[in-house]
Each structure stands twice: as structure tokens, then as C-alpha cells.
C-alpha atoms as a PDB file:
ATOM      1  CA  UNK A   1      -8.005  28.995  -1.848  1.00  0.00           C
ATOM      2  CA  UNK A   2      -5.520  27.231  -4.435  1.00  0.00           C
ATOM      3  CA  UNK A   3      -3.272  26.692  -1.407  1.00  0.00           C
ATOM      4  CA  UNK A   4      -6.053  24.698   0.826  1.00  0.00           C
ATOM      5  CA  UNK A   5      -6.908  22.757  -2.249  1.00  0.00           C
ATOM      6  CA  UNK A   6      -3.508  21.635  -2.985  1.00  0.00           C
ATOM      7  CA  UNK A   7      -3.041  20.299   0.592  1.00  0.00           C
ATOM      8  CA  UNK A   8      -6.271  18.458   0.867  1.00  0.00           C
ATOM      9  CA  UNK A   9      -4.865  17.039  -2.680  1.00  0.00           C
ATOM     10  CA  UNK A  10      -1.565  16.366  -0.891  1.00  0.00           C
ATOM     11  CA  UNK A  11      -2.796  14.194   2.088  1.00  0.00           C
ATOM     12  CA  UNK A  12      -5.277  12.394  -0.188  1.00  0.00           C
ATOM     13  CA  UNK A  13      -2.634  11.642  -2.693  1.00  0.00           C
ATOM     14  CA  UNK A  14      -0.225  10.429   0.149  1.00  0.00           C
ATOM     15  CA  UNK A  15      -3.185   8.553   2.019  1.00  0.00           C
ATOM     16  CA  UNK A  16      -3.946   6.705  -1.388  1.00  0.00           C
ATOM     17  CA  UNK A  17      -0.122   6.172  -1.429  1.00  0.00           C
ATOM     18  CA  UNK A  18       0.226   4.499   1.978  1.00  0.00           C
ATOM     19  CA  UNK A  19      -3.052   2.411   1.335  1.00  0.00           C
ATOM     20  CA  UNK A  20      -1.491   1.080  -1.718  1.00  0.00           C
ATOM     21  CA  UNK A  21       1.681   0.092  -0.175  1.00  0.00           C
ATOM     22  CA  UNK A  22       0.114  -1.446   2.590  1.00  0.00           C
ATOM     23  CA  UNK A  23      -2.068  -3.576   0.352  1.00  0.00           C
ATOM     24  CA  UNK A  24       0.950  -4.080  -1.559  1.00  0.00           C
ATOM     25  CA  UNK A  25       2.734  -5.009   0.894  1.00  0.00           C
ATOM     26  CA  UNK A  26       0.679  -7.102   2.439  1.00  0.00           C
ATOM     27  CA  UNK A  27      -0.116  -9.082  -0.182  1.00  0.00           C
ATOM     28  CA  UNK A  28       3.744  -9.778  -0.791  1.00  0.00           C
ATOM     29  CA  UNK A  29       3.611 -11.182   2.529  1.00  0.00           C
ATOM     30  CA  UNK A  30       0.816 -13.462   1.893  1.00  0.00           C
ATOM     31  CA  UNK A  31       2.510 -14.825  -1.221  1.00  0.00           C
ATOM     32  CA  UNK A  32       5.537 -14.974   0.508  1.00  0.00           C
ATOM     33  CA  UNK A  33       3.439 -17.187   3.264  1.00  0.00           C
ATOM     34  CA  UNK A  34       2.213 -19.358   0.747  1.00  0.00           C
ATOM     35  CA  UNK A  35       5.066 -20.203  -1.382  1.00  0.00           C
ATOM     36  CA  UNK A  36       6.698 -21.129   1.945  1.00  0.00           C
ATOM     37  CA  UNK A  37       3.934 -22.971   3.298  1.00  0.00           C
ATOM     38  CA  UNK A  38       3.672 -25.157  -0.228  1.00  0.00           C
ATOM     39  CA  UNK A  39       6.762 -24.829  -1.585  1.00  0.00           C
ATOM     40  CA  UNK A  40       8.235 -28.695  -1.018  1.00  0.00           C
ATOM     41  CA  UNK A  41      11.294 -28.295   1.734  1.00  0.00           C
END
């Protein structure tokens, strides 16, 4: 019982992780995208 708990817990916890870094990440590249589109050359 504890056992199945703790993996469900697991891949939620790691699924929250990856969804976080994604958005993360993705917004780094959007500000990244920005600053280079109006940044003056």
C-alpha cells in the first residue's frame, strides 16, 4: 500500500518537476527572444 502511494507520489512529483522546467525554460527563451529582438544592435 505505502509502496504504490509513494510511486504515484514519485511520478507526480517528477511530472510537476518537468512542467516547471519546461515553463521555466521556456520562458527564459522568450526573454531571451525579446531582449534580442529590442535590445539596440
Amino acid at each position: 500500500m505505502v509502496n504504490t502511494v509513494n510511486k504515484q507520489f514519485k511520478k507526480e512529483l517528477f511530472h510537476l518537476h518537468y512542467t516547471l522546467f519546461d515553463h521555466f525554460k521556456y520562458k527564459n527563451e522568450h526573454i531571451c527572444l525579446s531582449y534580442k529582438t529590442y535590445s539596440p544592435k
